[in-house]
N, C-alpha and C. Protein backbone atom coordinates (compact mmCIF):
# COMPACT_ATOMS: atom_id res chain seq x y z
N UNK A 1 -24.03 64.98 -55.55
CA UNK A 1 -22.99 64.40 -54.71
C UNK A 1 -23.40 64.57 -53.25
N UNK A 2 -23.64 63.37 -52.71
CA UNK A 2 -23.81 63.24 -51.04
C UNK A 2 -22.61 63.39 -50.51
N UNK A 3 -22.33 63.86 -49.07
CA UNK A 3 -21.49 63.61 -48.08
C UNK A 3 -21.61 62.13 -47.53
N UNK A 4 -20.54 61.47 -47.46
CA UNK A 4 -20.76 60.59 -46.40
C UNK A 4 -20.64 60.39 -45.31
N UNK A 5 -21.36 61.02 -44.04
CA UNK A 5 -20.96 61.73 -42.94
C UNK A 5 -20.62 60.46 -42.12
N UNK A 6 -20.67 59.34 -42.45
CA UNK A 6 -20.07 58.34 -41.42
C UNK A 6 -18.09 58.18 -41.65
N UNK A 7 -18.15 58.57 -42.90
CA UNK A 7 -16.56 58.68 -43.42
C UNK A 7 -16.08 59.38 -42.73
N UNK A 8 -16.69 60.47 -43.07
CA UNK A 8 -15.91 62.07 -42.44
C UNK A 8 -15.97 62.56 -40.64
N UNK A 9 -16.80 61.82 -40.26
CA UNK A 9 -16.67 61.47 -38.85
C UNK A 9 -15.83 60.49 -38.76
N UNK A 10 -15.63 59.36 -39.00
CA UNK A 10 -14.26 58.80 -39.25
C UNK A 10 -12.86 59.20 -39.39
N UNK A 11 -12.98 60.03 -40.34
CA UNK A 11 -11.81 60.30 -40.97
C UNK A 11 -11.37 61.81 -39.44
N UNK A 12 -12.16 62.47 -39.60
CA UNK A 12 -11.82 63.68 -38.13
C UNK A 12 -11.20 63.12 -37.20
N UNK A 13 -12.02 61.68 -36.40
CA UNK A 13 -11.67 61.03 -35.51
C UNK A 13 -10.31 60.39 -35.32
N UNK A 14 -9.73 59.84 -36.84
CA UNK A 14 -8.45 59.59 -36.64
C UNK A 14 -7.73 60.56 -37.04
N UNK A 15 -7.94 61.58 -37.07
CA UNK A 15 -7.28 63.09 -37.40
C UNK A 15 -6.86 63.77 -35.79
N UNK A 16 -7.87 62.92 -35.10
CA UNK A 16 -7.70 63.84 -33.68
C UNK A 16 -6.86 62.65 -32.74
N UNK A 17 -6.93 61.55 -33.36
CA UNK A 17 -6.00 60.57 -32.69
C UNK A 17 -4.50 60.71 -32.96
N UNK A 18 -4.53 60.77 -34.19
CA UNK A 18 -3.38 61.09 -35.05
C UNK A 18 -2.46 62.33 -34.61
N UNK A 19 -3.45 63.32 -34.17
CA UNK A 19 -2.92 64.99 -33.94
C UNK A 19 -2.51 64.54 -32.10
N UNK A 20 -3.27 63.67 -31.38
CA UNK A 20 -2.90 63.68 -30.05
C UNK A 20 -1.56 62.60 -29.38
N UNK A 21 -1.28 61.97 -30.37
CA UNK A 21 0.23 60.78 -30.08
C UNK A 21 1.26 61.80 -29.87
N UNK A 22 1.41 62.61 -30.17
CA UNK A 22 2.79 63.32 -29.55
C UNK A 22 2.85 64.28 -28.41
N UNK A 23 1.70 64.58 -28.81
CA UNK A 23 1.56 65.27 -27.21
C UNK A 23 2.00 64.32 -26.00
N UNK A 24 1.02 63.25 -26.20
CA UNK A 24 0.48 62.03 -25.40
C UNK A 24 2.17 61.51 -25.12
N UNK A 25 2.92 61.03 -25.89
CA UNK A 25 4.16 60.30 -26.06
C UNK A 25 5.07 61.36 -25.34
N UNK A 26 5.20 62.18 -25.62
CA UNK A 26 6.64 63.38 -25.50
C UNK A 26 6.04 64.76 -25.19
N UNK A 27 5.90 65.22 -24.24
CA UNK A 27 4.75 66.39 -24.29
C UNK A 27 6.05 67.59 -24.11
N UNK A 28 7.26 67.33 -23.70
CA UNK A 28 8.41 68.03 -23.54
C UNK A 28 8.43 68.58 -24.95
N UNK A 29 8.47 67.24 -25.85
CA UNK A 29 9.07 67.61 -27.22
C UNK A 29 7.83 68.35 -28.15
N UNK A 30 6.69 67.84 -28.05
CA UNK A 30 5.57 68.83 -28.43
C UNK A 30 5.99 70.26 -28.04
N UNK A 31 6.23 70.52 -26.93
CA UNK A 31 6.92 72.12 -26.90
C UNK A 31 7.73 72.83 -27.38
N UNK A 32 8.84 71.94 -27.71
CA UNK A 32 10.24 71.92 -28.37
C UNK A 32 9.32 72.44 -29.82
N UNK A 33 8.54 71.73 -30.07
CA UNK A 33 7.90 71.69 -31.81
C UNK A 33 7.19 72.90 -32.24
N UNK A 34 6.34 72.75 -30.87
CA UNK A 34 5.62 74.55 -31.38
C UNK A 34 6.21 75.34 -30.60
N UNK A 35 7.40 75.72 -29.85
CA UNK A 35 8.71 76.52 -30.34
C UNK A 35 9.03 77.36 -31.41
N UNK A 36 9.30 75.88 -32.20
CA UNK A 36 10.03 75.96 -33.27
C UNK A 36 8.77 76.64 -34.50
N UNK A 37 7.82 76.29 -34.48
CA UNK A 37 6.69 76.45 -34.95
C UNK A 37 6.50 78.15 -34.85
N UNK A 38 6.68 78.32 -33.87
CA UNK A 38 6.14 79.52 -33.58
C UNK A 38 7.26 80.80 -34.41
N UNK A 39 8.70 80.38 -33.98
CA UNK A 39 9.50 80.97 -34.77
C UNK A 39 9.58 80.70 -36.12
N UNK A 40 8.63 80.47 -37.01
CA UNK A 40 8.36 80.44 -38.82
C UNK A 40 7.99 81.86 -39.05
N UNK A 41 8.52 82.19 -40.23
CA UNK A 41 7.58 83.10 -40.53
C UNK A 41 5.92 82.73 -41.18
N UNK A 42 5.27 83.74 -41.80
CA UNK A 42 3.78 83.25 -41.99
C UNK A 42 4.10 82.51 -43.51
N UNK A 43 5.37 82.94 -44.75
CA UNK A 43 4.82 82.49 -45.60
C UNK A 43 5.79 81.42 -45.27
N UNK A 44 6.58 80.35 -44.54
CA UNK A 44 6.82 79.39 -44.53
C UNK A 44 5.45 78.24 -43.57
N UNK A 45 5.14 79.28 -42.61
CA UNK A 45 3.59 77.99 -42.34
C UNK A 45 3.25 77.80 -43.61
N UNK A 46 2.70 79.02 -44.62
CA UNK A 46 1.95 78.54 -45.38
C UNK A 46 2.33 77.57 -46.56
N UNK A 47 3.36 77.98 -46.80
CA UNK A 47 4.17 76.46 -47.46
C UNK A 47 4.18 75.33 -47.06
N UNK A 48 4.15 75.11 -45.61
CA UNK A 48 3.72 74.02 -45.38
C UNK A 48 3.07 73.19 -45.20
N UNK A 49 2.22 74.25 -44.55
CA UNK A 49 0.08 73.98 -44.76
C UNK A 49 -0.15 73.38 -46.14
N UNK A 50 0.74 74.52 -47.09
CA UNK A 50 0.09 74.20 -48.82
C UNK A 50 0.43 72.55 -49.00
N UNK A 51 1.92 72.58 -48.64
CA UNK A 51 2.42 70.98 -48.84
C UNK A 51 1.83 69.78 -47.98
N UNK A 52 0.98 70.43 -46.85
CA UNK A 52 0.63 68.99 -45.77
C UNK A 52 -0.82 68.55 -47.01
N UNK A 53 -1.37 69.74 -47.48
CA UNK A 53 -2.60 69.48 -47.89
C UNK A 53 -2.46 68.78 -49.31
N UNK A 54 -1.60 69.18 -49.81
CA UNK A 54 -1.12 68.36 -51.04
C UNK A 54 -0.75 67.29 -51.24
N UNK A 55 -0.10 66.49 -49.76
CA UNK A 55 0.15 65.37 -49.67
C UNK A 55 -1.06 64.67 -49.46
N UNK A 56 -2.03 65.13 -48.67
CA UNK A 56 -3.31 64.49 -47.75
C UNK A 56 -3.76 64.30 -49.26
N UNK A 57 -3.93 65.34 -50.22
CA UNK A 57 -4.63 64.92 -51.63
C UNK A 57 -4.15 64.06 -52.37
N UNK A 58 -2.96 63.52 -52.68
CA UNK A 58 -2.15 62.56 -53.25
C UNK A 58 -2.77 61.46 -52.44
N UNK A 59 -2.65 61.04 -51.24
CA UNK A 59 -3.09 59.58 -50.35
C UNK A 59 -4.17 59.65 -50.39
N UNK A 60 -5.33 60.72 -50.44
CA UNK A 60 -6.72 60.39 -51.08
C UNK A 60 -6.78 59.86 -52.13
N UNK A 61 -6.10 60.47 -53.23
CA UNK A 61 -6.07 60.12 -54.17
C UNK A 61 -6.25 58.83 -54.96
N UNK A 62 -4.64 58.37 -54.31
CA UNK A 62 -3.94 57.36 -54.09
C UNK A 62 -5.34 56.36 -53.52
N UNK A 63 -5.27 56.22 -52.85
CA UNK A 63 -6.51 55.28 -51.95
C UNK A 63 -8.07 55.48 -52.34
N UNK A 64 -8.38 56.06 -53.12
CA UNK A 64 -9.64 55.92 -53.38
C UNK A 64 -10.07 55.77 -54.86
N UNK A 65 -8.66 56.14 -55.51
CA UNK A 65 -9.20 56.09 -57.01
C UNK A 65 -9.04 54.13 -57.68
């Protein structure tokens, strides 16, 4: 199994576009967010980490199979 490093440079790239619209849009409310962020405890990040990554695997999924 190869990497396909033109994908995955792809795929980062709209990961970092994707991660910068709210800043970019509302930079007030980006604060408001990691605030709120900050007041989680660790095993609710990680619940949510677990669930962001679980979704990202479903729309891979989803889209490539």
């Amino acid at each position: 199994m190869s990497i396909a490093w033109p994908d995955l440079a792809a795929a980062l790239g709209l990961l970092l576009v994707i991660e910068g619209l709210l800043p970019f849009l509302n930079p007030a409310g980006m604060r408001r967010v990691l605030a709120a962020v900050s007041a989680r405890t660790d095993r609710a990040l990680r619940l949510a980490g677990a669930a962001s990554m679980l979704a990202g695997l479903v729309v891979l999924w989803l889209f490539r199979s």
